[in-house]
PDB file of N, CA and C in Angstrom:
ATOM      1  N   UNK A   1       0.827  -1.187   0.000  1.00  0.00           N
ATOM      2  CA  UNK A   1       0.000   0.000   0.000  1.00  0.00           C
ATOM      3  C   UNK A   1       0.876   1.257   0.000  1.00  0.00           C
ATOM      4  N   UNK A   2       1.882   1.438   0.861  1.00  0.00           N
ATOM      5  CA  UNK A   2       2.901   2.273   1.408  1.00  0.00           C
ATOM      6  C   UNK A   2       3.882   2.555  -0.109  1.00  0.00           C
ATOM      7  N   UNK A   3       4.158   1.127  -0.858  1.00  0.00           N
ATOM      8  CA  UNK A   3       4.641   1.152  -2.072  1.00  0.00           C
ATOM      9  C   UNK A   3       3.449   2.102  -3.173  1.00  0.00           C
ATOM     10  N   UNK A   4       2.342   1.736  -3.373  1.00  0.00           N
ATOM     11  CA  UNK A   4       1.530   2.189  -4.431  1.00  0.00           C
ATOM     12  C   UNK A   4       1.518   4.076  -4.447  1.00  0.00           C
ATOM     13  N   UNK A   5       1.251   4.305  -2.680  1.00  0.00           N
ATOM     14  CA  UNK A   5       1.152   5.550  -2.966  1.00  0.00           C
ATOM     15  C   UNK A   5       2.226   5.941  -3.191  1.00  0.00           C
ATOM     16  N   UNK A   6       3.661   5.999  -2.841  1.00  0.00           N
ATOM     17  CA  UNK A   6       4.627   6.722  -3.467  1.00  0.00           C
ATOM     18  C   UNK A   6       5.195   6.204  -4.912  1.00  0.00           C
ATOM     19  N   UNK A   7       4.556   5.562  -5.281  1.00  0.00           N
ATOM     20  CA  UNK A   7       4.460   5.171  -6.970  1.00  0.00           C
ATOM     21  C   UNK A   7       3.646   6.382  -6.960  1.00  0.00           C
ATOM     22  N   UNK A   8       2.853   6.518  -7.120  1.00  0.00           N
ATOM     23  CA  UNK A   8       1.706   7.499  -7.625  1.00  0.00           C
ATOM     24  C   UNK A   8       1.865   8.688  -7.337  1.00  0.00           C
ATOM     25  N   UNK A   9       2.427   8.933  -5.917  1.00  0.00           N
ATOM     26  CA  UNK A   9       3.573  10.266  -5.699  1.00  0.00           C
ATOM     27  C   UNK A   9       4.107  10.782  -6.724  1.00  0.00           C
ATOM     28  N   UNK A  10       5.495   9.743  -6.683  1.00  0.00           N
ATOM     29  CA  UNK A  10       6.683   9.875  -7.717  1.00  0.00           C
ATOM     30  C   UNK A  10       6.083  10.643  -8.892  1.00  0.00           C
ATOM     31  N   UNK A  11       5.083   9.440  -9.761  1.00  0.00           N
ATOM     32  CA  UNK A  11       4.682   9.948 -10.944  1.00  0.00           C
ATOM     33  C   UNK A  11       4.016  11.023 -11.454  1.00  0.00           C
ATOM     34  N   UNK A  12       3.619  11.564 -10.303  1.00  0.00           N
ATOM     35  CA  UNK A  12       2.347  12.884 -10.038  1.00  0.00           C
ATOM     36  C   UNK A  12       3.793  14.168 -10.201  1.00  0.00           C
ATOM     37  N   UNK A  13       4.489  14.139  -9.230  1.00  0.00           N
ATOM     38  CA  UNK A  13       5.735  15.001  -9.446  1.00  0.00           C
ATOM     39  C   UNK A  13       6.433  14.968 -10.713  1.00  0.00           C
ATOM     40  N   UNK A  14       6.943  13.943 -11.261  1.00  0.00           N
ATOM     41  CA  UNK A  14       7.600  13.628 -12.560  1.00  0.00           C
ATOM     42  C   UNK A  14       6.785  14.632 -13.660  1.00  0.00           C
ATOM     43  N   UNK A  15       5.126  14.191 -13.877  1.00  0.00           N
ATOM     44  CA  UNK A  15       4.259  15.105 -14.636  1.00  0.00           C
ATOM     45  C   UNK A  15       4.227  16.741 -14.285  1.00  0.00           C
ATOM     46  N   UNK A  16       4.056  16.850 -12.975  1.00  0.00           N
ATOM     47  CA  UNK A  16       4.467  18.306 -12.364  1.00  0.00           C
ATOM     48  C   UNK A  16       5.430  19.216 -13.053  1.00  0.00           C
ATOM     49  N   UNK A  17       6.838  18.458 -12.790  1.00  0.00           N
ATOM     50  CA  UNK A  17       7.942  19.057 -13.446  1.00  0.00           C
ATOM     51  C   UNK A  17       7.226  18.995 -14.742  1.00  0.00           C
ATOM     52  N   UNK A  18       7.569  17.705 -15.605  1.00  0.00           N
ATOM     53  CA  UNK A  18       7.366  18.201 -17.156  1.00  0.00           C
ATOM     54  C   UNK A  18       6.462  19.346 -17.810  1.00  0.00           C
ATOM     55  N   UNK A  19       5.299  19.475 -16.959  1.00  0.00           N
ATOM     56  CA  UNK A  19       4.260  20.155 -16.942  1.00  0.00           C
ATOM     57  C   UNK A  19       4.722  21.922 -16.729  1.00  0.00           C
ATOM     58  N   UNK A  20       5.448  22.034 -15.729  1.00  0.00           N
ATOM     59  CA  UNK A  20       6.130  23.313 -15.392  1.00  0.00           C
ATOM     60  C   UNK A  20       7.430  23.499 -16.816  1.00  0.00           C
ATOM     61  N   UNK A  21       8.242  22.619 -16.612  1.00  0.00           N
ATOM     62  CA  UNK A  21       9.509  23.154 -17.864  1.00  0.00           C
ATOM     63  C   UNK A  21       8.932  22.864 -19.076  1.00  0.00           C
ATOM     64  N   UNK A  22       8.121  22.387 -19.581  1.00  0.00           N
ATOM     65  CA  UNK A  22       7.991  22.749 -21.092  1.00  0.00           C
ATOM     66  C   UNK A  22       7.306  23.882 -21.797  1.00  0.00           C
ATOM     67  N   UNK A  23       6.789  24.565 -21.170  1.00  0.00           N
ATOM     68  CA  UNK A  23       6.182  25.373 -21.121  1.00  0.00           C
ATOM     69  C   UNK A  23       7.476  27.024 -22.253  1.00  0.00           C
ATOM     70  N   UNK A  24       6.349  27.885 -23.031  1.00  0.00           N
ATOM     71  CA  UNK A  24       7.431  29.223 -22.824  1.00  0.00           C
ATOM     72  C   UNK A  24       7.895  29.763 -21.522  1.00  0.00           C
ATOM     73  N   UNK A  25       8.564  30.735 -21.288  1.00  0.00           N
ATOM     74  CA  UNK A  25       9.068  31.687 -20.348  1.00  0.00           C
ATOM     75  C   UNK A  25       8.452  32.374 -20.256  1.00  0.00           C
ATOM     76  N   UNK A  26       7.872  32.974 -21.441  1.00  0.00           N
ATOM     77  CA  UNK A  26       7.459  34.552 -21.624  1.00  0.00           C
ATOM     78  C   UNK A  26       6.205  34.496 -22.820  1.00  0.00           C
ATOM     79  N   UNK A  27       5.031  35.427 -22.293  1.00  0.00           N
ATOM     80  CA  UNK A  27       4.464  35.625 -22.610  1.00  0.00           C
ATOM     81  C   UNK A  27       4.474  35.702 -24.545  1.00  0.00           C
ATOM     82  N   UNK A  28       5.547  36.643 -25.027  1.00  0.00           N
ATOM     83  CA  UNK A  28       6.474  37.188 -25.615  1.00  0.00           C
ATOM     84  C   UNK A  28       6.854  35.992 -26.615  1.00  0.00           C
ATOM     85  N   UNK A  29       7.322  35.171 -26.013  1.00  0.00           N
ATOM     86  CA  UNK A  29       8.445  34.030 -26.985  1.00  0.00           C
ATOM     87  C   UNK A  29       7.237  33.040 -27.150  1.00  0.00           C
ATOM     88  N   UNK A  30       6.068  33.115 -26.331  1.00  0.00           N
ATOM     89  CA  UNK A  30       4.842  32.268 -26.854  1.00  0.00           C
ATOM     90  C   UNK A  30       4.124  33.350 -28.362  1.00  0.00           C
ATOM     91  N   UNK A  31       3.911  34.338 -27.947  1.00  0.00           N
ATOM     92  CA  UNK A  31       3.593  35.095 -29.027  1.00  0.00           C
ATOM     93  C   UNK A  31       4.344  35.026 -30.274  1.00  0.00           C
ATOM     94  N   UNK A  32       5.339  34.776 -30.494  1.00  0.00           N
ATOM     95  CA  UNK A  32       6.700  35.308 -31.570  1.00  0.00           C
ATOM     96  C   UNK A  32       6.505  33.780 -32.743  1.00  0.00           C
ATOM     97  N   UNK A  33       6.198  32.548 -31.447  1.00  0.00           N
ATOM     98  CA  UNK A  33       6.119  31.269 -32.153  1.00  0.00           C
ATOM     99  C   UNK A  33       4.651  31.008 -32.542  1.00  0.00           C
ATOM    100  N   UNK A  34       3.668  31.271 -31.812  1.00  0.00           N
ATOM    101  CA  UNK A  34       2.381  31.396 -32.669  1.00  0.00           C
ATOM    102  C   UNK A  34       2.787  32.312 -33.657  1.00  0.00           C
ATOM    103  N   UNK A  35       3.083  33.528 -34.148  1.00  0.00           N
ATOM    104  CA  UNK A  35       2.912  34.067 -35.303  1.00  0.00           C
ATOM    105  C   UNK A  35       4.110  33.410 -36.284  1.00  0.00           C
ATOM    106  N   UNK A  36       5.216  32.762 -35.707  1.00  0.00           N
ATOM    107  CA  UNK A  36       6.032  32.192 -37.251  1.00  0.00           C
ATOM    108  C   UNK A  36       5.423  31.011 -37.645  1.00  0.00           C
ATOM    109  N   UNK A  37       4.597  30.308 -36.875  1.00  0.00           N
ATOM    110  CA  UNK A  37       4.432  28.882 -37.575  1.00  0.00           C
ATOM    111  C   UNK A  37       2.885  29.426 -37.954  1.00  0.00           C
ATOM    112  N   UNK A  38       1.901  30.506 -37.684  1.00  0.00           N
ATOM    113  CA  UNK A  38       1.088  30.990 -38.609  1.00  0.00           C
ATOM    114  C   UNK A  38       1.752  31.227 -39.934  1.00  0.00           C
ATOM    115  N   UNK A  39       2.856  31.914 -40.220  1.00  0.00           N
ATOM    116  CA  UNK A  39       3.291  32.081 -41.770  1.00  0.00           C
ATOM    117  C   UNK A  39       3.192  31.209 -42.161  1.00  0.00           C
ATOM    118  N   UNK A  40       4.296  30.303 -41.456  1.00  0.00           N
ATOM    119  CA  UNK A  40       4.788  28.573 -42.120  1.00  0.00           C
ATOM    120  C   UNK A  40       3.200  27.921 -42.446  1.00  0.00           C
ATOM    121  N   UNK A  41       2.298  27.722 -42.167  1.00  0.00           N
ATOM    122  CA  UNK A  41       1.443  27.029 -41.763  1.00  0.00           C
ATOM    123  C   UNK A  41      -0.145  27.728 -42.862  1.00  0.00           C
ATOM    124  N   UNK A  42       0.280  29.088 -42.857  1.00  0.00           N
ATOM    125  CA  UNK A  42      -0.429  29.936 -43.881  1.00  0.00           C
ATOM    126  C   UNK A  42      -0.381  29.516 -45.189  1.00  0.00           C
ATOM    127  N   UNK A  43       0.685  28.583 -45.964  1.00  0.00           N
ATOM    128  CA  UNK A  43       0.670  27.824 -47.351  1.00  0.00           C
ATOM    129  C   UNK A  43      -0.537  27.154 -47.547  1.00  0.00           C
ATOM    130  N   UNK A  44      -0.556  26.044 -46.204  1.00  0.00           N
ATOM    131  CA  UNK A  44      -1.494  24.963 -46.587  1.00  0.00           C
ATOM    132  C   UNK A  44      -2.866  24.772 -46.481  1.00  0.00           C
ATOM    133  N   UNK A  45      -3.095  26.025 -44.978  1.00  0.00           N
ATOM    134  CA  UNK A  45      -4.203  26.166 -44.508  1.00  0.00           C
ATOM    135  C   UNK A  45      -4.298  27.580 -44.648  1.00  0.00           C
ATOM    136  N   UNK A  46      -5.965  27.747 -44.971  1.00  0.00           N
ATOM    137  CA  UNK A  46      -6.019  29.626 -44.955  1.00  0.00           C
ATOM    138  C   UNK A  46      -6.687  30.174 -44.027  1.00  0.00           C
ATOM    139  N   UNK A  47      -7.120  31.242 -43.811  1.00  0.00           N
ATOM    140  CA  UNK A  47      -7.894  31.801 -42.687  1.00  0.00           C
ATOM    141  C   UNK A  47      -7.462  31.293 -40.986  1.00  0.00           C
ATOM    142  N   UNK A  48      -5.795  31.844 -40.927  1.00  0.00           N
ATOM    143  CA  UNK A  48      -5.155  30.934 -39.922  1.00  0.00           C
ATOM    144  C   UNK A  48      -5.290  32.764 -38.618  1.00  0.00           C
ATOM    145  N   UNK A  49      -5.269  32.735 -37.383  1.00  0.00           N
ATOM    146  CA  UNK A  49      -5.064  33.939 -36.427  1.00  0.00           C
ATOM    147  C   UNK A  49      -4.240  32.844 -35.532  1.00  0.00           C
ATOM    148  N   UNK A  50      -3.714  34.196 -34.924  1.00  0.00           N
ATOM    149  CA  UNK A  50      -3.411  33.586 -33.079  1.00  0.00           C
ATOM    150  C   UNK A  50      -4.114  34.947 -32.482  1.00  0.00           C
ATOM    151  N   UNK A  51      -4.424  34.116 -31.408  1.00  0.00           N
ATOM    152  CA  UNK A  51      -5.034  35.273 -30.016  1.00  0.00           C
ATOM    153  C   UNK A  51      -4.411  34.885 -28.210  1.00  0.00           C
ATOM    154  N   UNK A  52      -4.633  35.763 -27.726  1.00  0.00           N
ATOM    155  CA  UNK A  52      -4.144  35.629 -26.509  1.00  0.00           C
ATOM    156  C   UNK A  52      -5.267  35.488 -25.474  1.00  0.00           C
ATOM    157  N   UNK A  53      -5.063  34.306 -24.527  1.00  0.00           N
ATOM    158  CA  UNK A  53      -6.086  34.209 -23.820  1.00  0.00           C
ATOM    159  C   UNK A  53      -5.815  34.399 -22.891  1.00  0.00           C
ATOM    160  N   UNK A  54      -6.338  34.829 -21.938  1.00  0.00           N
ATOM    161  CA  UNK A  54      -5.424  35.810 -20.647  1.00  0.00           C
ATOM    162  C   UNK A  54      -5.690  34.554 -19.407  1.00  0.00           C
ATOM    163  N   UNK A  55      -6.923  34.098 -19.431  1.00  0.00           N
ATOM    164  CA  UNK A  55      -7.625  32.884 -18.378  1.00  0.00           C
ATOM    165  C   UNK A  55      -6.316  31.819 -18.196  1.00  0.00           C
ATOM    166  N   UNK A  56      -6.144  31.066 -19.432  1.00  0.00           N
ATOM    167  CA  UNK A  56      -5.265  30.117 -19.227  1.00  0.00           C
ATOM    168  C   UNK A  56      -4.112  30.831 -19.593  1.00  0.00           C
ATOM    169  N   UNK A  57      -3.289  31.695 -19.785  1.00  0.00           N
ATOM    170  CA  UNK A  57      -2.067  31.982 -19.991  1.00  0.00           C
ATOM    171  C   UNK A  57      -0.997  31.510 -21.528  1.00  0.00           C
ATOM    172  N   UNK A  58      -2.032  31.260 -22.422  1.00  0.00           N
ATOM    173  CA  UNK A  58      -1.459  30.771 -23.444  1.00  0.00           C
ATOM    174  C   UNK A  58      -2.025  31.551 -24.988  1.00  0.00           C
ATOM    175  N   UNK A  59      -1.190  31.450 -25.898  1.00  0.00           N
ATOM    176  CA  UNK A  59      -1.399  31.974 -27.646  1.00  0.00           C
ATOM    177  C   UNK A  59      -2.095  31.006 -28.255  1.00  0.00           C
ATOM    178  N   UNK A  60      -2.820  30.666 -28.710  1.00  0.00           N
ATOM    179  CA  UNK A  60      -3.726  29.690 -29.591  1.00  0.00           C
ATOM    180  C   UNK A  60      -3.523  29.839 -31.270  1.00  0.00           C
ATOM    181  N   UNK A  61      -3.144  29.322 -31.527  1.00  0.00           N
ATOM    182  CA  UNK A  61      -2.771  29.660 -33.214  1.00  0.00           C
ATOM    183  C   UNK A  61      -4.839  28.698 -33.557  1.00  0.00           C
ATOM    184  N   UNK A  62      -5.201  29.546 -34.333  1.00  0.00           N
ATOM    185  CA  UNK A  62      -6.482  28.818 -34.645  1.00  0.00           C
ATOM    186  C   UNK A  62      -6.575  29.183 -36.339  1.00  0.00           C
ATOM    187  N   UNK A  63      -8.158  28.314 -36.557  1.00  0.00           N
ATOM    188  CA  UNK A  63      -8.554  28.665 -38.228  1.00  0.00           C
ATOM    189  C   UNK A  63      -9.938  29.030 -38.263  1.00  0.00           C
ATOM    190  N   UNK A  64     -10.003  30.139 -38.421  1.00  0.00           N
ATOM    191  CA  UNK A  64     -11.262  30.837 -38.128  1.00  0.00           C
ATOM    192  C   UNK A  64     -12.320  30.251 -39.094  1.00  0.00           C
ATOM    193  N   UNK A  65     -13.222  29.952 -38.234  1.00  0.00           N
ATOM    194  CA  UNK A  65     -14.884  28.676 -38.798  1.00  0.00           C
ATOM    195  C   UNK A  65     -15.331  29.417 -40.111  1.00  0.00           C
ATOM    196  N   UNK A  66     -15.408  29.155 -40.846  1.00  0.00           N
ATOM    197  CA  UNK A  66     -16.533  29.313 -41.889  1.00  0.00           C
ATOM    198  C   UNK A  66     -18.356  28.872 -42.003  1.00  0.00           C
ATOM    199  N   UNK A  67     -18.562  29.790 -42.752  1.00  0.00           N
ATOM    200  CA  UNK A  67     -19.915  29.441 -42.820  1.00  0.00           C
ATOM    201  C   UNK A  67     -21.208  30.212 -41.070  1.00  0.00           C
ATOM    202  N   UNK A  68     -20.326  30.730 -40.423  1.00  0.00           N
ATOM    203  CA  UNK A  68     -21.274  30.596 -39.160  1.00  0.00           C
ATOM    204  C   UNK A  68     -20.327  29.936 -38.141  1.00  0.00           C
ATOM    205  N   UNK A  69     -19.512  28.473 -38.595  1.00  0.00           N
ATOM    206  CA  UNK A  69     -19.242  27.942 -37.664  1.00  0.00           C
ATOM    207  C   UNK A  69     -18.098  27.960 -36.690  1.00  0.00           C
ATOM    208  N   UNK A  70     -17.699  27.415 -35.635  1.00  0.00           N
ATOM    209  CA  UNK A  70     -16.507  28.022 -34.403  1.00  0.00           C
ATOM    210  C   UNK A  70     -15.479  27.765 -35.393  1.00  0.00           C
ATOM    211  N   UNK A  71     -14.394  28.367 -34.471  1.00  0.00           N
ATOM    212  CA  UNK A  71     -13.093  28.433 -35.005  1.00  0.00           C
ATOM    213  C   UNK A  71     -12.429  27.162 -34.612  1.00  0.00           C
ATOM    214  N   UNK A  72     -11.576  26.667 -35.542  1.00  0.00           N
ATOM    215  CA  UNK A  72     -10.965  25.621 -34.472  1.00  0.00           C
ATOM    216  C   UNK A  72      -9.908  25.931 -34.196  1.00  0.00           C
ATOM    217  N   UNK A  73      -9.085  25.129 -33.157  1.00  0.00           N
ATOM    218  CA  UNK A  73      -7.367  25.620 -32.674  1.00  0.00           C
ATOM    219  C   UNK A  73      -6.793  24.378 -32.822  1.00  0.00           C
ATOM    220  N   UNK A  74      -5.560  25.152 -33.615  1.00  0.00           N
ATOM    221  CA  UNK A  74      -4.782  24.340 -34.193  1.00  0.00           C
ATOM    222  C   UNK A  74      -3.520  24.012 -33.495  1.00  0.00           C
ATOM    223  N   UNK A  75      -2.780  25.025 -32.558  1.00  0.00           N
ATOM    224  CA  UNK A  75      -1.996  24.847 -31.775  1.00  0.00           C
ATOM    225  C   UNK A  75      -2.158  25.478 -30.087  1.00  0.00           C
ATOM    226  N   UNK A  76      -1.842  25.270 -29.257  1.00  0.00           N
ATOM    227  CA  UNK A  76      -1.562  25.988 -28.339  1.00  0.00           C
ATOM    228  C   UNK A  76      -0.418  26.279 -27.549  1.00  0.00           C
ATOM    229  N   UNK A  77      -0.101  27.421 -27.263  1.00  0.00           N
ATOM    230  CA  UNK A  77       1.234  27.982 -26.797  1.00  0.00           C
ATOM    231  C   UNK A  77       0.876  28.389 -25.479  1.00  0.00           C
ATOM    232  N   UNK A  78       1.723  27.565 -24.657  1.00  0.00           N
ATOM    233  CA  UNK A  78       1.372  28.193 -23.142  1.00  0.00           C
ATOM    234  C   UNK A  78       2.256  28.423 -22.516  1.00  0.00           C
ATOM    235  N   UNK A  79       2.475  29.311 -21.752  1.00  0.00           N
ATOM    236  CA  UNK A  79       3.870  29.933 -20.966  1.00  0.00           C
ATOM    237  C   UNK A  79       3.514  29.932 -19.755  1.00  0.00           C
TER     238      UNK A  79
END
């Protein structure tokens, strides 16, 4: 029992970290990479934005809905 929970510890922390360092730094260097891989990404697909969402802290590269319908998101950048 004593074993399981610090299995489940361990692994809860392990995700923690990864969860914390992969992330941008800066608001800034999330912004800079949503708008270059919008160019890159502007060939294949059209009607491409990024926006900033202030709630979760991240750039959303999306493709704005046609017809009426939502936008979808194509990437997300979170710092």
């Amino acid at each position: 029992m004593k074993l399981t929970i610090a299995l489940i510890s361990l692994i809860a922390l392990v995700f923690g970290f990864f969860y914390l360092f992969t992330g941008y730094k800066s608001a800034f260097e999330a912004d800079q990479q949503c708008h270059y891989e919008m160019r890159l990404k502007s060939v294949e697909l059209e009607d491409l934005g990024c926006d900033h969402d202030l709630e979760t802290n991240q750039w959303l590269l999306y493709r704005k809905g046609i017809n009426e319908q939502p936008s979808e998101v194509i990437k997300r950048y979170r710092y």
